[in-house]
PDB file of N, CA and C in Angstrom:
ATOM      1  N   UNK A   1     -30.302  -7.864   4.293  1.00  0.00           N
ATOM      2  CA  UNK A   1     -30.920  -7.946   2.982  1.00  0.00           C
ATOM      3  C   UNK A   1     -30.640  -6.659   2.217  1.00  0.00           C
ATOM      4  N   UNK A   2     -30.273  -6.927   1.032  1.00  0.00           N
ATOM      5  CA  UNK A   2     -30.163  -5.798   0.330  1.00  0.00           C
ATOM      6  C   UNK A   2     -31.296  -4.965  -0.251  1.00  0.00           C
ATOM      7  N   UNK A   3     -30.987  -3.554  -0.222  1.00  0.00           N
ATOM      8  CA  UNK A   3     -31.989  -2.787  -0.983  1.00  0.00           C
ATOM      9  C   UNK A   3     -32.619  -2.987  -2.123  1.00  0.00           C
ATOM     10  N   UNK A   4     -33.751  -2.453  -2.836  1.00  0.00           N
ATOM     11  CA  UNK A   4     -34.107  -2.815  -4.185  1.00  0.00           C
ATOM     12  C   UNK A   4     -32.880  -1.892  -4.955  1.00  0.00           C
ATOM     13  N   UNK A   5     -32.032  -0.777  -4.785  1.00  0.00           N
ATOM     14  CA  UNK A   5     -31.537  -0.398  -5.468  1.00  0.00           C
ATOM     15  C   UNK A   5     -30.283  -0.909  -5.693  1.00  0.00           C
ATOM     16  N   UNK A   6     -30.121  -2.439  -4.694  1.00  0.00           N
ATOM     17  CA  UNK A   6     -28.830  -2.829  -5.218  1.00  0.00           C
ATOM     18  C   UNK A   6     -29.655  -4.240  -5.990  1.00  0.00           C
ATOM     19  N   UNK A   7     -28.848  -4.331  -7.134  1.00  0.00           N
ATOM     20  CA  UNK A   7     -29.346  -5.574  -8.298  1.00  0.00           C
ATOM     21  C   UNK A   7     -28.328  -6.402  -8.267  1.00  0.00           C
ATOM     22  N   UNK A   8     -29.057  -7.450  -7.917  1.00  0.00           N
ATOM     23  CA  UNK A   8     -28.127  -8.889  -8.232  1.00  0.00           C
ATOM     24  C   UNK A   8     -27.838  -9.614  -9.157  1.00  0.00           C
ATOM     25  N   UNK A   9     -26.877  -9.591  -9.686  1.00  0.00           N
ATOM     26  CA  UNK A   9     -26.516 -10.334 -11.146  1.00  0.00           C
ATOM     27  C   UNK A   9     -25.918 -11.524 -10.851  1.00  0.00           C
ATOM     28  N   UNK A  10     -26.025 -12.033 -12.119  1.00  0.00           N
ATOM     29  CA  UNK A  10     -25.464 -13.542 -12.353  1.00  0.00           C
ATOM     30  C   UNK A  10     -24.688 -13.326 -13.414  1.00  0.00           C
ATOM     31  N   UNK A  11     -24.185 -14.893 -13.779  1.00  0.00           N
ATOM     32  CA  UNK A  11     -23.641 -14.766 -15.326  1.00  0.00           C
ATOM     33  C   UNK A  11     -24.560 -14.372 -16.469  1.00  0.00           C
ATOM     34  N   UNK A  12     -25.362 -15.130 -16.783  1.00  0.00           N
ATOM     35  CA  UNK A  12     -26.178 -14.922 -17.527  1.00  0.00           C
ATOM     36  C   UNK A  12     -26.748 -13.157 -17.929  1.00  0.00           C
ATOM     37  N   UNK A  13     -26.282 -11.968 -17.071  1.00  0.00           N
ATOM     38  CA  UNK A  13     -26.887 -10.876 -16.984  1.00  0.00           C
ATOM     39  C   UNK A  13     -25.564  -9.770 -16.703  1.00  0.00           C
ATOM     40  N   UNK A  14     -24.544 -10.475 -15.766  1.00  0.00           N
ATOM     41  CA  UNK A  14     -23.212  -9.561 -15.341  1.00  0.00           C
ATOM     42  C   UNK A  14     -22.713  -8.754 -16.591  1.00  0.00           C
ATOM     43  N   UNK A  15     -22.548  -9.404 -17.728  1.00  0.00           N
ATOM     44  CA  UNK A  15     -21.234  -8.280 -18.579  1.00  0.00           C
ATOM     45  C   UNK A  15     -21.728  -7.628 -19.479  1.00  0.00           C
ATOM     46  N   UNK A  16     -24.014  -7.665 -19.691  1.00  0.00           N
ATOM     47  CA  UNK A  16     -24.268  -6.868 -20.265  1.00  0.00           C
ATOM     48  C   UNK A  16     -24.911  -5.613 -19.902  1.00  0.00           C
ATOM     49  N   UNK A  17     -24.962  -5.952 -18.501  1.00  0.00           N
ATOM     50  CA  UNK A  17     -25.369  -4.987 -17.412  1.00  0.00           C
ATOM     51  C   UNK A  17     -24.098  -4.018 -17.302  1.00  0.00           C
ATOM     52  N   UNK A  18     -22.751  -4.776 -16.951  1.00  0.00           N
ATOM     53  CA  UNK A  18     -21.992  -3.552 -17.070  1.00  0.00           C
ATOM     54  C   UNK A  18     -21.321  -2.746 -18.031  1.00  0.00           C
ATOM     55  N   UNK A  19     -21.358  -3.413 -18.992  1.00  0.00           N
ATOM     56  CA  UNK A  19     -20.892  -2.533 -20.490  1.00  0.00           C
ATOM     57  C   UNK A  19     -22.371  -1.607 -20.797  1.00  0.00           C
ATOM     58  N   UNK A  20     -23.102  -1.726 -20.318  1.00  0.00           N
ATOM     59  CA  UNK A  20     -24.739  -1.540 -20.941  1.00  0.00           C
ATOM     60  C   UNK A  20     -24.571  -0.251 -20.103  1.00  0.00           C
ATOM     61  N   UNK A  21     -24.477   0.246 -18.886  1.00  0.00           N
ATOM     62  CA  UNK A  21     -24.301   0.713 -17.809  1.00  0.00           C
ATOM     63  C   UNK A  21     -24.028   1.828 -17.942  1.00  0.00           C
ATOM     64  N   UNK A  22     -23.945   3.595 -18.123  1.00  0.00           N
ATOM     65  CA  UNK A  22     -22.944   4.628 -18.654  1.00  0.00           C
ATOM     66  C   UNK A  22     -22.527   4.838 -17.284  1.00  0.00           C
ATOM     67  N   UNK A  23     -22.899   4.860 -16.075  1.00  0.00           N
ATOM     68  CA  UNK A  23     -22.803   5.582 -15.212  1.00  0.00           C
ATOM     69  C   UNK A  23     -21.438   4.386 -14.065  1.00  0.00           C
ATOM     70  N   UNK A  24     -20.513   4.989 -13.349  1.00  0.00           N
ATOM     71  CA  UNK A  24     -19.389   4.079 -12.831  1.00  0.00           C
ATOM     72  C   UNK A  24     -20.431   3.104 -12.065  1.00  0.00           C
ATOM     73  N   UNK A  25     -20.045   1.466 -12.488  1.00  0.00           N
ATOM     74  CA  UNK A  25     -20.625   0.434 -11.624  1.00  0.00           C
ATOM     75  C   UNK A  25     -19.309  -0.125 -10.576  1.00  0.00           C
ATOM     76  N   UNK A  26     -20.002  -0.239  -9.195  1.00  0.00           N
ATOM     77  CA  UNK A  26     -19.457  -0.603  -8.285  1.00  0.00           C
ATOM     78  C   UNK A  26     -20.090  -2.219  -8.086  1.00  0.00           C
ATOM     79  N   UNK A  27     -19.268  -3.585  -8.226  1.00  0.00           N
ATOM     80  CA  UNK A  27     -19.865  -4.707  -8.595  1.00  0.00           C
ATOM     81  C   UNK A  27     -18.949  -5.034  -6.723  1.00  0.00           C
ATOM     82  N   UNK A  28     -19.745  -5.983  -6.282  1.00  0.00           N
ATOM     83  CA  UNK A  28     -19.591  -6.608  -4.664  1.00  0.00           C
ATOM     84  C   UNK A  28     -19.522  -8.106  -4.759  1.00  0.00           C
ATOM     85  N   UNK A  29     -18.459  -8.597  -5.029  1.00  0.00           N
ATOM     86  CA  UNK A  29     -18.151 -10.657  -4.980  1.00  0.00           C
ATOM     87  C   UNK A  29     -18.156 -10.739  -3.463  1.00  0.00           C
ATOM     88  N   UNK A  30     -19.481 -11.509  -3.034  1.00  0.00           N
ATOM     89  CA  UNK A  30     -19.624 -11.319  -1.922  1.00  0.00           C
ATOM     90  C   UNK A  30     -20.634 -13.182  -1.723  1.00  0.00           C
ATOM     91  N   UNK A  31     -20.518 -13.617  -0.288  1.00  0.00           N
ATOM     92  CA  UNK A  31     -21.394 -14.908   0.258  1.00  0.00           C
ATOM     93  C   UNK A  31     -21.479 -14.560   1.213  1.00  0.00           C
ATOM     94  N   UNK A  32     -22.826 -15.508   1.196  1.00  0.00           N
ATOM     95  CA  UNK A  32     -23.797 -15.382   2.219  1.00  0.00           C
ATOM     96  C   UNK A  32     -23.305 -15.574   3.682  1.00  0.00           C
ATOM     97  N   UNK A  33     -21.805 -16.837   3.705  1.00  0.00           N
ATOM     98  CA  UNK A  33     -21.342 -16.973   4.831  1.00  0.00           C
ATOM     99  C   UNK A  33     -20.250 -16.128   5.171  1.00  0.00           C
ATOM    100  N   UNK A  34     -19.751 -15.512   4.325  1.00  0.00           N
ATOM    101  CA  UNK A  34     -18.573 -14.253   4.536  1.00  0.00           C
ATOM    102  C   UNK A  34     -19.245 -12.836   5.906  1.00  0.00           C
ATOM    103  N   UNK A  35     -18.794 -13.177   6.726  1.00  0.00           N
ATOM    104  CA  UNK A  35     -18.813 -12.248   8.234  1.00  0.00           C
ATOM    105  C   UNK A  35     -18.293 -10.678   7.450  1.00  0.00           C
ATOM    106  N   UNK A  36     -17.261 -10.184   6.744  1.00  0.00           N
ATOM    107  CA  UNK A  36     -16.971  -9.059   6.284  1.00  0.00           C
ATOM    108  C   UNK A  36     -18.160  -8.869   4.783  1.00  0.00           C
ATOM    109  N   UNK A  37     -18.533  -9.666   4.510  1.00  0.00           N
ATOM    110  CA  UNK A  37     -19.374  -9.460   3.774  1.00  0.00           C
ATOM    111  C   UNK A  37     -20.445  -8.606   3.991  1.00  0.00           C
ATOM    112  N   UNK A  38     -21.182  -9.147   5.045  1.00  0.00           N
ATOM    113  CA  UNK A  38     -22.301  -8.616   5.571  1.00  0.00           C
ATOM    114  C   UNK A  38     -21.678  -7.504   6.405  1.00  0.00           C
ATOM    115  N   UNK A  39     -20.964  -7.230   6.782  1.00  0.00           N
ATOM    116  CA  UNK A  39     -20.391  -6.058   7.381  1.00  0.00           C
ATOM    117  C   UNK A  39     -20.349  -4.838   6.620  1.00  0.00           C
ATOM    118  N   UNK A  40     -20.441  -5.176   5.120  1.00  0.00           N
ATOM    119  CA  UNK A  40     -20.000  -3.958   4.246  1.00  0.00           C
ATOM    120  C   UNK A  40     -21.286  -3.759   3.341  1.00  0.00           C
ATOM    121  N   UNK A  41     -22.076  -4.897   3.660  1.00  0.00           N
ATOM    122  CA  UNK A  41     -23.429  -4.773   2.677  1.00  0.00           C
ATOM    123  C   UNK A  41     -24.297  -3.279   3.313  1.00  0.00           C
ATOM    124  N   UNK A  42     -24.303  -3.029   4.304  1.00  0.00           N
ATOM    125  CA  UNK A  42     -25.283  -1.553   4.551  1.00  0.00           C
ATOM    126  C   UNK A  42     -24.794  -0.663   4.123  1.00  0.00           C
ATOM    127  N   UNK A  43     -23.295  -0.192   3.937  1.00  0.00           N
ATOM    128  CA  UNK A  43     -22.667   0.548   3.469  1.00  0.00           C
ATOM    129  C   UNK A  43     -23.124   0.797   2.117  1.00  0.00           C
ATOM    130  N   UNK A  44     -22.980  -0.633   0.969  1.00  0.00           N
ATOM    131  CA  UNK A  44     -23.278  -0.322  -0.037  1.00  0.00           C
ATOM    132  C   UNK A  44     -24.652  -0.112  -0.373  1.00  0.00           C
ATOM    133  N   UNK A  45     -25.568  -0.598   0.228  1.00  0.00           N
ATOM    134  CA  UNK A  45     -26.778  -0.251   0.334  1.00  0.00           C
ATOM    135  C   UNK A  45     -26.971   1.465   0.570  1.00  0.00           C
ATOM    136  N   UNK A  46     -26.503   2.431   1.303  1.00  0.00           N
ATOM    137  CA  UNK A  46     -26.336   3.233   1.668  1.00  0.00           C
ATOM    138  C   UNK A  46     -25.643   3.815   0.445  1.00  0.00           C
ATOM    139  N   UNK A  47     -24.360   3.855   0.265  1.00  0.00           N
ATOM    140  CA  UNK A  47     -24.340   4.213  -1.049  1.00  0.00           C
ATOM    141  C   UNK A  47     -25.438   4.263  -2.288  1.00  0.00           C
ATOM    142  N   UNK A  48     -25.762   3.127  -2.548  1.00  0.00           N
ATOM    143  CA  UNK A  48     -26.693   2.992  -3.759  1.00  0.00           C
ATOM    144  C   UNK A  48     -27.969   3.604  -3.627  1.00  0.00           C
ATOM    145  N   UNK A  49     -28.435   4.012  -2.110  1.00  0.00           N
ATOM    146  CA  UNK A  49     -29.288   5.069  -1.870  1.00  0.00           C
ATOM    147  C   UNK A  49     -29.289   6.124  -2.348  1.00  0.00           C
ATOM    148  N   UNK A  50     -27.780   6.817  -1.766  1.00  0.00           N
ATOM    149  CA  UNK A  50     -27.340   7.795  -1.634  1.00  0.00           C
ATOM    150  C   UNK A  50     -26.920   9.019  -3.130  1.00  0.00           C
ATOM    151  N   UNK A  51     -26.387   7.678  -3.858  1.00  0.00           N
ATOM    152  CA  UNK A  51     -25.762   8.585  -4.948  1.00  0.00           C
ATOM    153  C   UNK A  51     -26.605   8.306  -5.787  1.00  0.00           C
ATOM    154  N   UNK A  52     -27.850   7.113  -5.694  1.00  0.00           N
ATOM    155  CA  UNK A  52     -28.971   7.275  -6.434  1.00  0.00           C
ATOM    156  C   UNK A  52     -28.695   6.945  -8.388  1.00  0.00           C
ATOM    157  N   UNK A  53     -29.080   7.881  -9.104  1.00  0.00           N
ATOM    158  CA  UNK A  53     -28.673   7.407 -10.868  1.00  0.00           C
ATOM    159  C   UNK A  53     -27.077   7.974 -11.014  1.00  0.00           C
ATOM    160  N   UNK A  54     -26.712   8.347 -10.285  1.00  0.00           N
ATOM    161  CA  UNK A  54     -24.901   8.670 -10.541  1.00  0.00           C
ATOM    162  C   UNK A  54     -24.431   7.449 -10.428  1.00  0.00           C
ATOM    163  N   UNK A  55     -24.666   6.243 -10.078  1.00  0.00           N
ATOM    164  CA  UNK A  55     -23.424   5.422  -9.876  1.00  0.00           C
ATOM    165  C   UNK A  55     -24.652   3.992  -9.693  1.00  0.00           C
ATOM    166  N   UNK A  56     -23.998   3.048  -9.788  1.00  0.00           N
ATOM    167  CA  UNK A  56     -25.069   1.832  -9.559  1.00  0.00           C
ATOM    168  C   UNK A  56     -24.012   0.885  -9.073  1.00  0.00           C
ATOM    169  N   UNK A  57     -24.705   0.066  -7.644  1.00  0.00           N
ATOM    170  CA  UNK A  57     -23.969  -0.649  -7.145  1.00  0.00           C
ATOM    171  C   UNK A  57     -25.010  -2.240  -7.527  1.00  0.00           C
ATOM    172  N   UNK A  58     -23.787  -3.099  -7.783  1.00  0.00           N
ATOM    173  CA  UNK A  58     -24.313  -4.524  -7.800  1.00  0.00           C
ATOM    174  C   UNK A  58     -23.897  -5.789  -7.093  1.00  0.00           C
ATOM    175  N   UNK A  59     -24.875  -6.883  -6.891  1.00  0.00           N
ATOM    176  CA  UNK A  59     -23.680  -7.761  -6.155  1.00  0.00           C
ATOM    177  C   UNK A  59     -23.458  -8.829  -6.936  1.00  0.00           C
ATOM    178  N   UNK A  60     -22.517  -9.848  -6.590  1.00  0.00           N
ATOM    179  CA  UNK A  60     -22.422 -11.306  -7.279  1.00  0.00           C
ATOM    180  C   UNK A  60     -22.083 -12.229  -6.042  1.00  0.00           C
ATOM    181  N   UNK A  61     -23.031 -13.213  -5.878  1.00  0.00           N
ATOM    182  CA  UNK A  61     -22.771 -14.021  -4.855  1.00  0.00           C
ATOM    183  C   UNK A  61     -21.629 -15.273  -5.083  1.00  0.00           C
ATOM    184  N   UNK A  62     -20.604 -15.311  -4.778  1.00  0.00           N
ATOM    185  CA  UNK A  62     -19.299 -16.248  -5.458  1.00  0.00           C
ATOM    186  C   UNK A  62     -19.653 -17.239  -5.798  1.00  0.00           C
ATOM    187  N   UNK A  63     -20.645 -18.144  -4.611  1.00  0.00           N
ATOM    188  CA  UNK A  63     -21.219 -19.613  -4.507  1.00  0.00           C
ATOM    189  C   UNK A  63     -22.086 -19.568  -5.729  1.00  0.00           C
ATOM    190  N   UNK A  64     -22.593 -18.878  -6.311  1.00  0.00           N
ATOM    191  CA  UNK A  64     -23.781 -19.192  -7.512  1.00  0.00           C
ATOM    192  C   UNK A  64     -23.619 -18.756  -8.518  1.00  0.00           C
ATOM    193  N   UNK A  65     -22.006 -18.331  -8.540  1.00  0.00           N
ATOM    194  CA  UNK A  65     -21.642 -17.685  -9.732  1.00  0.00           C
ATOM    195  C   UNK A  65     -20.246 -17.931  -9.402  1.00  0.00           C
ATOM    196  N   UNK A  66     -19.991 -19.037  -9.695  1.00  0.00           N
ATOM    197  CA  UNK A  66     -18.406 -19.210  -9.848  1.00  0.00           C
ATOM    198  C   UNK A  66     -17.455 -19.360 -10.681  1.00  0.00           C
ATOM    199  N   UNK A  67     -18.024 -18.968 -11.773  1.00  0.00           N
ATOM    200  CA  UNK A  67     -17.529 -18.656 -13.480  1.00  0.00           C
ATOM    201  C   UNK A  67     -17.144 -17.064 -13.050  1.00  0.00           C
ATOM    202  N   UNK A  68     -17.987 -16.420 -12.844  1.00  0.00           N
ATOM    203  CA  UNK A  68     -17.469 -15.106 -12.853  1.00  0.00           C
ATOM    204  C   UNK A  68     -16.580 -14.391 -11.915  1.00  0.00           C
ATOM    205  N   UNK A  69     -16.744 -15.261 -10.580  1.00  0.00           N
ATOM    206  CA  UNK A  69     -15.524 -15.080  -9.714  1.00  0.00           C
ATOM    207  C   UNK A  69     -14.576 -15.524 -10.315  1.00  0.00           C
ATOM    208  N   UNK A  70     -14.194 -16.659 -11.327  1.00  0.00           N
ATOM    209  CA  UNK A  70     -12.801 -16.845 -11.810  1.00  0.00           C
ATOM    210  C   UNK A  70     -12.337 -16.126 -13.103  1.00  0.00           C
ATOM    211  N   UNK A  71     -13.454 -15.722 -13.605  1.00  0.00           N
ATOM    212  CA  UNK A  71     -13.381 -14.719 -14.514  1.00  0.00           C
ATOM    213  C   UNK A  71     -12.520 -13.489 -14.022  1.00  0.00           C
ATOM    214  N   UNK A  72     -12.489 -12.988 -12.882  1.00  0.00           N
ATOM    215  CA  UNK A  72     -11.999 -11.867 -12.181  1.00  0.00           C
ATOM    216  C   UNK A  72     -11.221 -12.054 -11.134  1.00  0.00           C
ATOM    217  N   UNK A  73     -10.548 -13.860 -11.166  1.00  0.00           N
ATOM    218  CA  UNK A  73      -9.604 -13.680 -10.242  1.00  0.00           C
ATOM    219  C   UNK A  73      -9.671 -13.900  -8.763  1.00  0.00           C
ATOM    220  N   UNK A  74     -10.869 -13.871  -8.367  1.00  0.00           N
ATOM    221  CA  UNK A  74     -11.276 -13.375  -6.838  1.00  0.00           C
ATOM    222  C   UNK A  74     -11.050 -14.347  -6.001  1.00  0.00           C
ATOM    223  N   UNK A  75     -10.330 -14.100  -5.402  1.00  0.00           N
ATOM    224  CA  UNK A  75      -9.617 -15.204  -4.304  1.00  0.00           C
ATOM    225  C   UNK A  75     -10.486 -14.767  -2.709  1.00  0.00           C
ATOM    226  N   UNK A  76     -10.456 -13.655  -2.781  1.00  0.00           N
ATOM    227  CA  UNK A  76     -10.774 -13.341  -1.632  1.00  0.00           C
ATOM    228  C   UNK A  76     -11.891 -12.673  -1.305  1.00  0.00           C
ATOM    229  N   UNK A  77     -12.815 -12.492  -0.461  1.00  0.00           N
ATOM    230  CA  UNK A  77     -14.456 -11.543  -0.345  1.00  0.00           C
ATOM    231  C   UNK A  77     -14.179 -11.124   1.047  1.00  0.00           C
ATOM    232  N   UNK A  78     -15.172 -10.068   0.716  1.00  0.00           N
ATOM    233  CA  UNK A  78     -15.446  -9.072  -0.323  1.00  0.00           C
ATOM    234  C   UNK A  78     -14.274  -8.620  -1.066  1.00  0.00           C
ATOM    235  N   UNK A  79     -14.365  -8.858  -2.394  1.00  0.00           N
ATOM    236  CA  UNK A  79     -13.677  -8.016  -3.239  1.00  0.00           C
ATOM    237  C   UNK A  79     -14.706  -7.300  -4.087  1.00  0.00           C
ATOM    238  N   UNK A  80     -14.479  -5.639  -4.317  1.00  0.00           N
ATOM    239  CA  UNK A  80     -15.028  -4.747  -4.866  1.00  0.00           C
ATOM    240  C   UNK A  80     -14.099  -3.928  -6.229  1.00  0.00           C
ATOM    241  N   UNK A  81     -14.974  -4.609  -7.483  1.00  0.00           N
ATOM    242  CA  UNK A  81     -14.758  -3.720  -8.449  1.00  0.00           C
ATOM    243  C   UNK A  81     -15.214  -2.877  -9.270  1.00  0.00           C
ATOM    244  N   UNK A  82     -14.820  -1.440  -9.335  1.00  0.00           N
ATOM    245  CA  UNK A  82     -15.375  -0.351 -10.167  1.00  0.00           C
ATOM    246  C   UNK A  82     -15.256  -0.286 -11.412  1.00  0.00           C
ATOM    247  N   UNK A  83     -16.319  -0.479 -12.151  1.00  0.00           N
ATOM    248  CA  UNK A  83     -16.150  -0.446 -13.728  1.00  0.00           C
ATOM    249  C   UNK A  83     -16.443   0.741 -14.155  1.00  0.00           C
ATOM    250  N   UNK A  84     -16.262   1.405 -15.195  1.00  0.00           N
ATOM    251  CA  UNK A  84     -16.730   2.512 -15.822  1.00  0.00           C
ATOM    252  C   UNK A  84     -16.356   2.257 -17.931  1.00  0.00           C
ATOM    253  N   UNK A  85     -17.946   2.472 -18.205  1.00  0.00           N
ATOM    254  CA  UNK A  85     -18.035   1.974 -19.792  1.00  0.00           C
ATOM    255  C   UNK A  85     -17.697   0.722 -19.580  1.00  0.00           C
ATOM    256  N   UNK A  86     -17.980  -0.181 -19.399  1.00  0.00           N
ATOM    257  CA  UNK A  86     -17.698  -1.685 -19.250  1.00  0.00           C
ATOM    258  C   UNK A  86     -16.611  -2.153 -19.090  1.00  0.00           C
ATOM    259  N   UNK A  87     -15.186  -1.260 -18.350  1.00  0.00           N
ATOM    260  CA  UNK A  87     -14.257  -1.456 -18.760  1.00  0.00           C
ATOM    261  C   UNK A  87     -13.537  -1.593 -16.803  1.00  0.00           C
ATOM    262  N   UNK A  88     -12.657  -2.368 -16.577  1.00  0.00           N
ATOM    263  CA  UNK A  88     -12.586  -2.188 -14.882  1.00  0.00           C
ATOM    264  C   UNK A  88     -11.332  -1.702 -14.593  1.00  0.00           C
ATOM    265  N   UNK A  89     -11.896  -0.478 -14.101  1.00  0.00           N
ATOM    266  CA  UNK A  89     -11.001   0.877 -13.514  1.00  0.00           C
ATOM    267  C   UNK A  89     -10.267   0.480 -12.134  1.00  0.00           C
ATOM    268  N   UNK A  90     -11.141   0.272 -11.132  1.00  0.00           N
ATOM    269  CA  UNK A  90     -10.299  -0.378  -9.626  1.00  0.00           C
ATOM    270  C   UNK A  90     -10.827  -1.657  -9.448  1.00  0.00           C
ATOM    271  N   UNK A  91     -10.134  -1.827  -7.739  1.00  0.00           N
ATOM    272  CA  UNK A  91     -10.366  -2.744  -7.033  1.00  0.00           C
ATOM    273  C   UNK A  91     -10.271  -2.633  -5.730  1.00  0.00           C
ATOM    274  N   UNK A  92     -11.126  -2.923  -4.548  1.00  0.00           N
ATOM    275  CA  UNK A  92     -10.764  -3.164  -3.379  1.00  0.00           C
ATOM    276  C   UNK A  92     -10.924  -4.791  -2.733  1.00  0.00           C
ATOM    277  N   UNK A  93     -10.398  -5.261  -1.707  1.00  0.00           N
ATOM    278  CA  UNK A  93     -10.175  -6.649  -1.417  1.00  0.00           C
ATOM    279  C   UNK A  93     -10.416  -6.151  -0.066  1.00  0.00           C
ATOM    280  N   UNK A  94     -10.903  -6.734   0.406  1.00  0.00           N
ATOM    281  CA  UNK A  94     -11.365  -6.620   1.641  1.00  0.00           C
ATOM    282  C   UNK A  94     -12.481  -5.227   2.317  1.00  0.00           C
ATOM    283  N   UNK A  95     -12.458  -4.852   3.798  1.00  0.00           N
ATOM    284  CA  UNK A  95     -13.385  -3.416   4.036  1.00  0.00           C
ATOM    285  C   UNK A  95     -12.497  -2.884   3.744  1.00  0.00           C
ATOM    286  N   UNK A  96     -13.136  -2.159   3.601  1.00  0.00           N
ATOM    287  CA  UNK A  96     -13.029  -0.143   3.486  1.00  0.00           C
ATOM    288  C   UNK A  96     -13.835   0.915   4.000  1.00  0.00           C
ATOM    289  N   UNK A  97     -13.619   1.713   4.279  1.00  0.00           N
ATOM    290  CA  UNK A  97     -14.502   2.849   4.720  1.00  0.00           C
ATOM    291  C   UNK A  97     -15.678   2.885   3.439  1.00  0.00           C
ATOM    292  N   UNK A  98     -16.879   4.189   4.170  1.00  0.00           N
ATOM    293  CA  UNK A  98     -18.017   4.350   2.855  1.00  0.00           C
ATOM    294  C   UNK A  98     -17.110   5.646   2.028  1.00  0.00           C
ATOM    295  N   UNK A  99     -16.080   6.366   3.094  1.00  0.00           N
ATOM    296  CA  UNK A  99     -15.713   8.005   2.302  1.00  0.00           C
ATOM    297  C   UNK A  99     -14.845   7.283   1.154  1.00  0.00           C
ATOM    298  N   UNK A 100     -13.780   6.296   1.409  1.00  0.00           N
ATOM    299  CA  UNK A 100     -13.830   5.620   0.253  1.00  0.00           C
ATOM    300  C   UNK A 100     -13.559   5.094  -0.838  1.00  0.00           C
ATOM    301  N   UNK A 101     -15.054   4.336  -0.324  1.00  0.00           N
ATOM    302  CA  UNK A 101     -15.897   4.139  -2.031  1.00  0.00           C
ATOM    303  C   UNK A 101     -16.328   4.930  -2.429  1.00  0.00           C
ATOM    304  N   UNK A 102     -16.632   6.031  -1.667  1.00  0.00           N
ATOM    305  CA  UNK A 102     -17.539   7.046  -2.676  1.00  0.00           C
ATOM    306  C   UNK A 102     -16.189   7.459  -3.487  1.00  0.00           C
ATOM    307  N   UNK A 103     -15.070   7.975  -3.094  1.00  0.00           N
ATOM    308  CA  UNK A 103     -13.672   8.569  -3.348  1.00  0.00           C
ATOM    309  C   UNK A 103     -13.796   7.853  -4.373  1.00  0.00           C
ATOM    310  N   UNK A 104     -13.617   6.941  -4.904  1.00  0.00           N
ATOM    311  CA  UNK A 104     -13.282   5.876  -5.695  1.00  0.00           C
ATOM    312  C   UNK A 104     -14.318   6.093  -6.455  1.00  0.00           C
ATOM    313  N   UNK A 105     -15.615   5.934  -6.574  1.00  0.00           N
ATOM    314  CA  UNK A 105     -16.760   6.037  -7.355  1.00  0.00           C
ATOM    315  C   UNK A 105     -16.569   7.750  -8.328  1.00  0.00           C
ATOM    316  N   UNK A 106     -16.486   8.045  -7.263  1.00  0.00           N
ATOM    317  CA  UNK A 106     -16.168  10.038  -7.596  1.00  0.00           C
ATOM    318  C   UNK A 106     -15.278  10.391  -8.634  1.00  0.00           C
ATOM    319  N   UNK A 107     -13.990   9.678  -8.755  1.00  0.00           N
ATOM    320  CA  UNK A 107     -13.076   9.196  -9.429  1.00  0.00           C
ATOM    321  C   UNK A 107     -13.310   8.885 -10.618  1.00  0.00           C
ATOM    322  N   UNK A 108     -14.527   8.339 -11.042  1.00  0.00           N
ATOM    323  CA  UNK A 108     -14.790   8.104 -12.421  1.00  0.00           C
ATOM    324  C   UNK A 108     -16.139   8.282 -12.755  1.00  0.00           C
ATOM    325  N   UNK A 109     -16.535   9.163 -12.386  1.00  0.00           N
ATOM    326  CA  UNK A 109     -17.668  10.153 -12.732  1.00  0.00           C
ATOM    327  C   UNK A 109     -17.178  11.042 -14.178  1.00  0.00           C
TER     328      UNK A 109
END
């Protein structure tokens, strides 16, 4: 289960949350039945602890939001993208280490 500091968006809430956002958002296309999914969710939880109001991590569950997974392409989960000013800077597809995402987050600070 995710932390309260990670927020779950939908369509209805995704693209004004991240243009709205100043600080780099790290967004998680992620399901409930995806095995690497849940593998990488403590991490980001941990992150979103960690770096606290520097950076805000969010998720989107594919199955209940499948406008916005095709909105972005996402073939595959976890895929992780970093926005900064509402605008999307990276991407990762699959795990990764936490050093990183932070690397990556750090990046557009």
């Amino acid at each position: 289960m995710a932390s309260s500091s990670v927020l779950h968006l939908t369509e209805s809430n995704f693209y004004q949350t991240v243009r709205e956002t100043q600080v780099p958002v790290l967004v998680d296309f992620w399901a409930t039945w995806c095995g690497p999914c849940r593998m990488i969710a403590p991490v980001l939880d941990e992150i979103a602890t960690e770096q606290g109001e520097k950076v805000r991590v969010v998720k989107v569950d594919v199955d209940n939001n499948r406008k916005l997974a095709e909105d972005f392409r996402i073939k595959n989960i976890p895929t992780l993208l970093f926005f900064k000013g509402g605008e999307l800077r990276d991407q990762v597809v699959g795990l990764t280490s936490k050093a990183d995402l932070i690397s990556r987050l750090d990046s557009l600070k």
